[in-house]
PDB file of N, CA and C in Angstrom:
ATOM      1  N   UNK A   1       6.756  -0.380  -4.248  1.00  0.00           N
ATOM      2  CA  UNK A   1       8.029  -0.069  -3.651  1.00  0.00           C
ATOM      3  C   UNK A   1       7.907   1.304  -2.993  1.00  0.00           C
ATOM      4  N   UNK A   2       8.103   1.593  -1.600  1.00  0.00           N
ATOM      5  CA  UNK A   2       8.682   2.797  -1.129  1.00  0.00           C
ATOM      6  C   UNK A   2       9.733   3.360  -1.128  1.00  0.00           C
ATOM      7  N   UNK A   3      10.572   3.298  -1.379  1.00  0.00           N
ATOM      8  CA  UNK A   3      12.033   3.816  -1.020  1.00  0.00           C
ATOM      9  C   UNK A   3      13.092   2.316  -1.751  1.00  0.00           C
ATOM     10  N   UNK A   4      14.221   2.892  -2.137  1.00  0.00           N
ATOM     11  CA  UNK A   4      15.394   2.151  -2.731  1.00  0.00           C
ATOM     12  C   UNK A   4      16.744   3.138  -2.650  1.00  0.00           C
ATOM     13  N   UNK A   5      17.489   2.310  -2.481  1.00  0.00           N
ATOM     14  CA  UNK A   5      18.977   2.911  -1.914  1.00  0.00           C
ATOM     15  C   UNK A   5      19.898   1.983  -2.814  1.00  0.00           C
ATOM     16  N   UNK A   6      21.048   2.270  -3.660  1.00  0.00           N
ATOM     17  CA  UNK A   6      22.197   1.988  -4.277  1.00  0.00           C
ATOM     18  C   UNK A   6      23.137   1.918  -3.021  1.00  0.00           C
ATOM     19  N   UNK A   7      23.780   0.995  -2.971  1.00  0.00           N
ATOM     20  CA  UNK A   7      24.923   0.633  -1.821  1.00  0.00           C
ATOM     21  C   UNK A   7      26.463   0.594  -2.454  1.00  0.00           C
ATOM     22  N   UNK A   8      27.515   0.796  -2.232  1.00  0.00           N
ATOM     23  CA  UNK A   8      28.753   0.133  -2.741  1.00  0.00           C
ATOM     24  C   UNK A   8      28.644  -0.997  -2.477  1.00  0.00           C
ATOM     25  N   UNK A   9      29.016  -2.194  -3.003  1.00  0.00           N
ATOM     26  CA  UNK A   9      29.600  -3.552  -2.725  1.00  0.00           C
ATOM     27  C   UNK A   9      30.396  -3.697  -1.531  1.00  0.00           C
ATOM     28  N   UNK A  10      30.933  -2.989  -0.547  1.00  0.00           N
ATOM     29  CA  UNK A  10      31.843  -3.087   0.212  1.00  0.00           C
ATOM     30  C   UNK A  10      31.076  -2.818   1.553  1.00  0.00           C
ATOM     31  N   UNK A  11      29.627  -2.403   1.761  1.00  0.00           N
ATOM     32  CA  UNK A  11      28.955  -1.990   2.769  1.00  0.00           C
ATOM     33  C   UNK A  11      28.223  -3.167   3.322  1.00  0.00           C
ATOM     34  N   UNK A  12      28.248  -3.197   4.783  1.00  0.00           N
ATOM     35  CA  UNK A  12      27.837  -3.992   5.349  1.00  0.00           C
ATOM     36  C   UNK A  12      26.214  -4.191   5.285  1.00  0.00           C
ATOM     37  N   UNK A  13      25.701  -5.863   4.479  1.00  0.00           N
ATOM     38  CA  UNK A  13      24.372  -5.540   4.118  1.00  0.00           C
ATOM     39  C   UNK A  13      23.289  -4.692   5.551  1.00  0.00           C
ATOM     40  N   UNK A  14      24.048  -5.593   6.875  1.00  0.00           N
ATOM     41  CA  UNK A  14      22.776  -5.579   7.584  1.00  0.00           C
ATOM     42  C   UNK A  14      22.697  -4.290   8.264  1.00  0.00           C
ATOM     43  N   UNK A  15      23.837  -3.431   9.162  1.00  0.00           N
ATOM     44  CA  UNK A  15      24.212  -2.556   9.102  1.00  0.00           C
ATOM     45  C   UNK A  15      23.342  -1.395   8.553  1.00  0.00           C
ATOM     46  N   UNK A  16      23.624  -0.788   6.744  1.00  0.00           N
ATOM     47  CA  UNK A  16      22.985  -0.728   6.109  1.00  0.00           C
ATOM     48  C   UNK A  16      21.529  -0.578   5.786  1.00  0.00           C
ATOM     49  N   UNK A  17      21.154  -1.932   5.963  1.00  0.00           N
ATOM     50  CA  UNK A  17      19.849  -2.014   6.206  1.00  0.00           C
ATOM     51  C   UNK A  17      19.113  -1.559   7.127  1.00  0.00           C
ATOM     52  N   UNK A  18      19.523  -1.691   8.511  1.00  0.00           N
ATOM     53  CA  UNK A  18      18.683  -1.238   9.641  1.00  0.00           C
ATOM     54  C   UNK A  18      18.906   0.394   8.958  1.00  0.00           C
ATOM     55  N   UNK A  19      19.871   0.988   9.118  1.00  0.00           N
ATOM     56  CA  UNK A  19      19.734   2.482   9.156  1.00  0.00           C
ATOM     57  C   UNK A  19      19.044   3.219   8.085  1.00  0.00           C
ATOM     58  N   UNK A  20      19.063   1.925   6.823  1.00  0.00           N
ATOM     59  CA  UNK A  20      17.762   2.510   5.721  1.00  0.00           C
ATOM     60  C   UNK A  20      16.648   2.666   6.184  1.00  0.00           C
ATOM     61  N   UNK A  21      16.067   1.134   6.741  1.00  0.00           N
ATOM     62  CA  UNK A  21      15.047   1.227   7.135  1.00  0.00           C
ATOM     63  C   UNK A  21      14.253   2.560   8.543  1.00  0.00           C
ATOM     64  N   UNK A  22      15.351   2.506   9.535  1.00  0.00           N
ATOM     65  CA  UNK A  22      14.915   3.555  10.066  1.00  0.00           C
ATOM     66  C   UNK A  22      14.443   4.810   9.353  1.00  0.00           C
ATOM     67  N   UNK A  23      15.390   4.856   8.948  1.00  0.00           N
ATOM     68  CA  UNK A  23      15.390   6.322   7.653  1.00  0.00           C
ATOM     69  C   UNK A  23      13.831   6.576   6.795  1.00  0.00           C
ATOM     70  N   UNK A  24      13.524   5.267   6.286  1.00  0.00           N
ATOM     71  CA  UNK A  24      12.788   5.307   5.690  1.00  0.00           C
ATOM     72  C   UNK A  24      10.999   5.067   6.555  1.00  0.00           C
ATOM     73  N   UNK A  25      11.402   4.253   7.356  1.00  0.00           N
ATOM     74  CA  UNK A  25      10.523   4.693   8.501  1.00  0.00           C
ATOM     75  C   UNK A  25       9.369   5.470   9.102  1.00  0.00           C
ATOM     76  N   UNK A  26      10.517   6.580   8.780  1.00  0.00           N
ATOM     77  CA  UNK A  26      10.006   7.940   9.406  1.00  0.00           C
ATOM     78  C   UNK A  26       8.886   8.833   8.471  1.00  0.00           C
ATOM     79  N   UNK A  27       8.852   8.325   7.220  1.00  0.00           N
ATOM     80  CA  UNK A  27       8.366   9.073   6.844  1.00  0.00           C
ATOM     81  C   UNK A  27       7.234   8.260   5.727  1.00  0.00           C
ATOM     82  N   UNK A  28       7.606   7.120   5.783  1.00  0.00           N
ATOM     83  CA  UNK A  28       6.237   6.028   4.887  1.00  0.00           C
ATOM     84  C   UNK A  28       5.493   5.293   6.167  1.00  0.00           C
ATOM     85  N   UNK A  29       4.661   5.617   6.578  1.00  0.00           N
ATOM     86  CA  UNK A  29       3.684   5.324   7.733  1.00  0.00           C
ATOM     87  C   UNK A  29       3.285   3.705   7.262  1.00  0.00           C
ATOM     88  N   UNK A  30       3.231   3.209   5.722  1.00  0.00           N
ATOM     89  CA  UNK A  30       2.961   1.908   5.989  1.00  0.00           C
ATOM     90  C   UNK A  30       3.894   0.701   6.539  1.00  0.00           C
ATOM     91  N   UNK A  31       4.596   1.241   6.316  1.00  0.00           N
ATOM     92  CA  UNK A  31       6.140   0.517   7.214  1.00  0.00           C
ATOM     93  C   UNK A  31       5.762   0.168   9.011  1.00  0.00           C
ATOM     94  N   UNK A  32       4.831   0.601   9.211  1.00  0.00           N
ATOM     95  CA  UNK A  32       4.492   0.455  10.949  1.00  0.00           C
ATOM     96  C   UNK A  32       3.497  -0.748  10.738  1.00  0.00           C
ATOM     97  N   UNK A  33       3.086  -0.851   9.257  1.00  0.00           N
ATOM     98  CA  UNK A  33       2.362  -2.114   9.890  1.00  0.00           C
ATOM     99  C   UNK A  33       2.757  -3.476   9.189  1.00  0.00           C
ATOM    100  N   UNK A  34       3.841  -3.827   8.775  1.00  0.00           N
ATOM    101  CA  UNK A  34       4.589  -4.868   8.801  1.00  0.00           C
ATOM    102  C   UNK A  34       4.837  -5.615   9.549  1.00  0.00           C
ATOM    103  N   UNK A  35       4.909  -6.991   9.664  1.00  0.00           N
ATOM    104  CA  UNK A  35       4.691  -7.790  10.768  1.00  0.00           C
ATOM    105  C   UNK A  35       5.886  -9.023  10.137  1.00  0.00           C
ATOM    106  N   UNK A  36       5.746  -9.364   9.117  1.00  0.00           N
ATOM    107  CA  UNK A  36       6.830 -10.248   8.773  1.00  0.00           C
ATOM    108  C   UNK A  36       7.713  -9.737   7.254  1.00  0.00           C
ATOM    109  N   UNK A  37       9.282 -10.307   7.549  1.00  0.00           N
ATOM    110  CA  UNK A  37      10.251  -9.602   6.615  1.00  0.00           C
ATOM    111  C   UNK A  37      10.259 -10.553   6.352  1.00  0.00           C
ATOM    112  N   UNK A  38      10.610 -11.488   4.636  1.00  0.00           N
ATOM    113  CA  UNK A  38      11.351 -12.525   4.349  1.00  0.00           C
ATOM    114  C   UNK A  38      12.468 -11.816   3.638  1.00  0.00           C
ATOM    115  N   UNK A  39      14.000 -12.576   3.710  1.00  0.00           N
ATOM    116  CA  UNK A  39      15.254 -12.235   3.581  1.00  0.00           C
ATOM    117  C   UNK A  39      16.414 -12.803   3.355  1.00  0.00           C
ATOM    118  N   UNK A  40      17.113 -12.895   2.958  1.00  0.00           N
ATOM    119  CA  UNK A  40      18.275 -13.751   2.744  1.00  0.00           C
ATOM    120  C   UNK A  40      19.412 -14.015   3.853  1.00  0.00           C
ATOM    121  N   UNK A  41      19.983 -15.031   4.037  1.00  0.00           N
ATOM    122  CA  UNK A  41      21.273 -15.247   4.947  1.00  0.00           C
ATOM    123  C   UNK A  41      22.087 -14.054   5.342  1.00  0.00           C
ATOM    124  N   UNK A  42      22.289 -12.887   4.591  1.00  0.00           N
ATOM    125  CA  UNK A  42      23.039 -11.557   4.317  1.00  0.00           C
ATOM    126  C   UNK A  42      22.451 -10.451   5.049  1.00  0.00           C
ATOM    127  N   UNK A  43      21.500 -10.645   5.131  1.00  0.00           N
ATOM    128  CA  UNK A  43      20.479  -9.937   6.072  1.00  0.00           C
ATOM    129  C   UNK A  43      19.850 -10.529   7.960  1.00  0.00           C
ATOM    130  N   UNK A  44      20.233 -11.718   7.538  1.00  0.00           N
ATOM    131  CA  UNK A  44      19.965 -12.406   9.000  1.00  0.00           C
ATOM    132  C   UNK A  44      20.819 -12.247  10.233  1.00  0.00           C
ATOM    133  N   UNK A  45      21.035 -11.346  10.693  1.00  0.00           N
ATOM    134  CA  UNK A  45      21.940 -11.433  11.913  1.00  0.00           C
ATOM    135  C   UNK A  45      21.529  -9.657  12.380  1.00  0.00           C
ATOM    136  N   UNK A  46      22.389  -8.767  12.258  1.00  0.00           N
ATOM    137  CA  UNK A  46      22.260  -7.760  12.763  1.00  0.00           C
ATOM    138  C   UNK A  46      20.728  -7.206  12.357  1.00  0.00           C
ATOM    139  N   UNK A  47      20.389  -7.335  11.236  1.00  0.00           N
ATOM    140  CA  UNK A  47      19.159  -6.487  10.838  1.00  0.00           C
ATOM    141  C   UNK A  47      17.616  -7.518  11.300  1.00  0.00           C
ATOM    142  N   UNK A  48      18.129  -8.198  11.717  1.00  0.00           N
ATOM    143  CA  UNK A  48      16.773  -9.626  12.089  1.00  0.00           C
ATOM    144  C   UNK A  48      16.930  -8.788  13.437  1.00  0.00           C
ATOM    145  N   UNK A  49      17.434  -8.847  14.048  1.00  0.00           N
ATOM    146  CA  UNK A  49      17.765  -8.659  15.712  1.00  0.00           C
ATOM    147  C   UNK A  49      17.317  -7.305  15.778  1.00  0.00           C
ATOM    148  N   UNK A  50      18.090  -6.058  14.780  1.00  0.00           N
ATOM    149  CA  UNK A  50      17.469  -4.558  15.457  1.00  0.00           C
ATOM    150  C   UNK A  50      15.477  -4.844  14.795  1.00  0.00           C
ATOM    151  N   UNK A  51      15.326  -5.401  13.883  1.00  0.00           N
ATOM    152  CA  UNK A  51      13.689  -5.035  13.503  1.00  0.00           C
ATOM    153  C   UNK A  51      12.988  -5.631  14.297  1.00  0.00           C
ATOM    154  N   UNK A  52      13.631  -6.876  14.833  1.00  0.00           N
ATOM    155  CA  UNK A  52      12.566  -7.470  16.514  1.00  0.00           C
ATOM    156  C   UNK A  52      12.800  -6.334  17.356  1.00  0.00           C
ATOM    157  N   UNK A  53      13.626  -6.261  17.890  1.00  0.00           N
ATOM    158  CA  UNK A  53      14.268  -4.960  19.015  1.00  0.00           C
ATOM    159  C   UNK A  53      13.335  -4.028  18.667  1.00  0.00           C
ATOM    160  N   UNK A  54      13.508  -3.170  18.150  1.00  0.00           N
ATOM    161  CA  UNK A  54      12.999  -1.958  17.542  1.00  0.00           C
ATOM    162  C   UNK A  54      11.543  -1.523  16.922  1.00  0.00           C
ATOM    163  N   UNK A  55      11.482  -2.977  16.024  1.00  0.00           N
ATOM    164  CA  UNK A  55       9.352  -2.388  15.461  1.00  0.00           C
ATOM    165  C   UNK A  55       8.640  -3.731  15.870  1.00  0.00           C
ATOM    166  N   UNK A  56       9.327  -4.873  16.771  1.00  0.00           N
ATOM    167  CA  UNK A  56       8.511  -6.179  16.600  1.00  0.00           C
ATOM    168  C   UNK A  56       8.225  -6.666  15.391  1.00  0.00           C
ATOM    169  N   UNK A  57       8.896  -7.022  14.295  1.00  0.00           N
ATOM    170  CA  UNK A  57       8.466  -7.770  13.532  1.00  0.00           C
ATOM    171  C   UNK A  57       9.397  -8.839  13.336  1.00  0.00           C
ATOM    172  N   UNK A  58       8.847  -9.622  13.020  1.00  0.00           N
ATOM    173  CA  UNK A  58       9.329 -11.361  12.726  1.00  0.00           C
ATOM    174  C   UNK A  58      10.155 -11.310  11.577  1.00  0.00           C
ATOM    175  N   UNK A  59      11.596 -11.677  11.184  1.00  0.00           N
ATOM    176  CA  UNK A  59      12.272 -12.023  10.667  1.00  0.00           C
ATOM    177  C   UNK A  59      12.442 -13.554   9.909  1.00  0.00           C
ATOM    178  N   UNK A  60      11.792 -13.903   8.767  1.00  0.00           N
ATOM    179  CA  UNK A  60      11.823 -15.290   8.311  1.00  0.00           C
ATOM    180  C   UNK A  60      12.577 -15.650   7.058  1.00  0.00           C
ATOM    181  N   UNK A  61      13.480 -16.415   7.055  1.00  0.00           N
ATOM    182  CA  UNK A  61      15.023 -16.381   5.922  1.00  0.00           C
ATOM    183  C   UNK A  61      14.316 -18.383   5.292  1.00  0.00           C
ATOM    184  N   UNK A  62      14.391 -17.635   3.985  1.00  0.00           N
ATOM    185  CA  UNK A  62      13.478 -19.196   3.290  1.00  0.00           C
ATOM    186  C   UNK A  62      14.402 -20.623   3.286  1.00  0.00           C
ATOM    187  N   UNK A  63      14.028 -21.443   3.706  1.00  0.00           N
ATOM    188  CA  UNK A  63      14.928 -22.627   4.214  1.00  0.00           C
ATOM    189  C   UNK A  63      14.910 -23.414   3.134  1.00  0.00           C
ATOM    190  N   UNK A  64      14.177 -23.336   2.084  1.00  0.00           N
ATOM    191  CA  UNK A  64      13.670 -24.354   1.167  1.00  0.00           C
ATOM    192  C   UNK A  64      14.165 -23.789  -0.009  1.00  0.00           C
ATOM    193  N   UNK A  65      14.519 -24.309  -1.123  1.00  0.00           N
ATOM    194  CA  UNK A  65      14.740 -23.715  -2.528  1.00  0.00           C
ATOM    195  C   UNK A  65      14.230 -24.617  -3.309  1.00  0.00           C
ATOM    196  N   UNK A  66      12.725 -24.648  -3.625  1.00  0.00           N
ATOM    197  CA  UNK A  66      12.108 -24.991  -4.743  1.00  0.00           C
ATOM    198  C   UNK A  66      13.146 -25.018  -5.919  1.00  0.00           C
ATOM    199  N   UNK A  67      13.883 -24.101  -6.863  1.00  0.00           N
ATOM    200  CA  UNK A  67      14.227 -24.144  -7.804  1.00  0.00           C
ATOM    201  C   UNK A  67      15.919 -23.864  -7.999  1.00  0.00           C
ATOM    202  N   UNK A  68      16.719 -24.418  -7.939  1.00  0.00           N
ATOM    203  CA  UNK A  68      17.786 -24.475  -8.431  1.00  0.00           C
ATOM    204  C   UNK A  68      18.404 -24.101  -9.542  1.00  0.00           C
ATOM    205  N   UNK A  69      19.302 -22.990  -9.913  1.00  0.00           N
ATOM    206  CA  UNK A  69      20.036 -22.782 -10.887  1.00  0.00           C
ATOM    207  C   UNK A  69      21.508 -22.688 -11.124  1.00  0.00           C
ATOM    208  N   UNK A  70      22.112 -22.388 -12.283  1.00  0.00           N
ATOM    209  CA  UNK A  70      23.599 -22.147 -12.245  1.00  0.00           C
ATOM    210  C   UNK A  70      23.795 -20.834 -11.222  1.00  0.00           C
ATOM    211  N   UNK A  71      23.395 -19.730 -11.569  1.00  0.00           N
ATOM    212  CA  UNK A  71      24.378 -18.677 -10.589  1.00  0.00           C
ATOM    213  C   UNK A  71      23.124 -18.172 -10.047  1.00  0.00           C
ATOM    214  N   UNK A  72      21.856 -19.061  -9.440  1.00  0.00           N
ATOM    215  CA  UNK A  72      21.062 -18.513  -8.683  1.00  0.00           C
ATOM    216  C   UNK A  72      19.947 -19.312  -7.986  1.00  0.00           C
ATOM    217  N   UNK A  73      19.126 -18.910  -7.272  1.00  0.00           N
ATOM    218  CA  UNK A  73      17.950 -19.865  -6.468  1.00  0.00           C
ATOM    219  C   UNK A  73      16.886 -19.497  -6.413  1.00  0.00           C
ATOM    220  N   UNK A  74      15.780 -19.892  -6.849  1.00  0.00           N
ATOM    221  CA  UNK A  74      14.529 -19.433  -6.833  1.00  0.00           C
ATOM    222  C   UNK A  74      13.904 -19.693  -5.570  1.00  0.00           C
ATOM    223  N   UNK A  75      13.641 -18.716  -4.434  1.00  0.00           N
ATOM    224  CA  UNK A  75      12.804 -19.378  -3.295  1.00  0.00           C
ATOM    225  C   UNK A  75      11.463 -18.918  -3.599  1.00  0.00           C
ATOM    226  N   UNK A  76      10.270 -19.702  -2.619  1.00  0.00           N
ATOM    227  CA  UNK A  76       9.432 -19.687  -2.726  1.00  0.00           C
ATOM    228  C   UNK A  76       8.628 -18.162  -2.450  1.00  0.00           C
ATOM    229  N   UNK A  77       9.292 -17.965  -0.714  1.00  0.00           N
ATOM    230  CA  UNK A  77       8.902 -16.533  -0.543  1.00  0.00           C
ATOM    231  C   UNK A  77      10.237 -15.757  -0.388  1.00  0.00           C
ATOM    232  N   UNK A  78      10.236 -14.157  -0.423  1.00  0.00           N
ATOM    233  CA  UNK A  78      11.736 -13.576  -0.551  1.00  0.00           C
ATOM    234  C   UNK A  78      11.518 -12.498  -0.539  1.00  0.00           C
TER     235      UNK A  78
END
């Protein structure tokens, strides 16, 4: 793990996200060589769009759920 951020519940995930990631960016050099994100539905829209825009990398949200639970989903990649 490089970097982790605590959010309120009320903050917009993707939002959020891009401006972490910039943030964090700047100063962990292995972050430039990332090429694919896997991510959840919550993350797919604004933050898929600025990390193509912005560093070229591929955005992939897991379509499949191997494992099924009561209050959760096991995907394969994530």
């Amino acid at each position: 793990m490089l970097a982790s951020r605590v959010r309120p519940a009320h903050a917009v995930d993707g939002a959020a996200a891009i401006a972490f990631w910039d943030e964090v960016t700047a100063t962990h050099e292995l972050l430039g060589a990332v090429q694919v994100v896997f991510m959840d539905s919550f993350f797919h829209g604004v933050f898929r769009q600025q990390l193509a825009q912005r560093y070229g990398i591929r955005v992939e949200k897991p379509a499949r759920v191997p494992v099924r639970k009561t209050n959760f989903c096991i995907h394969a990649r994530r």
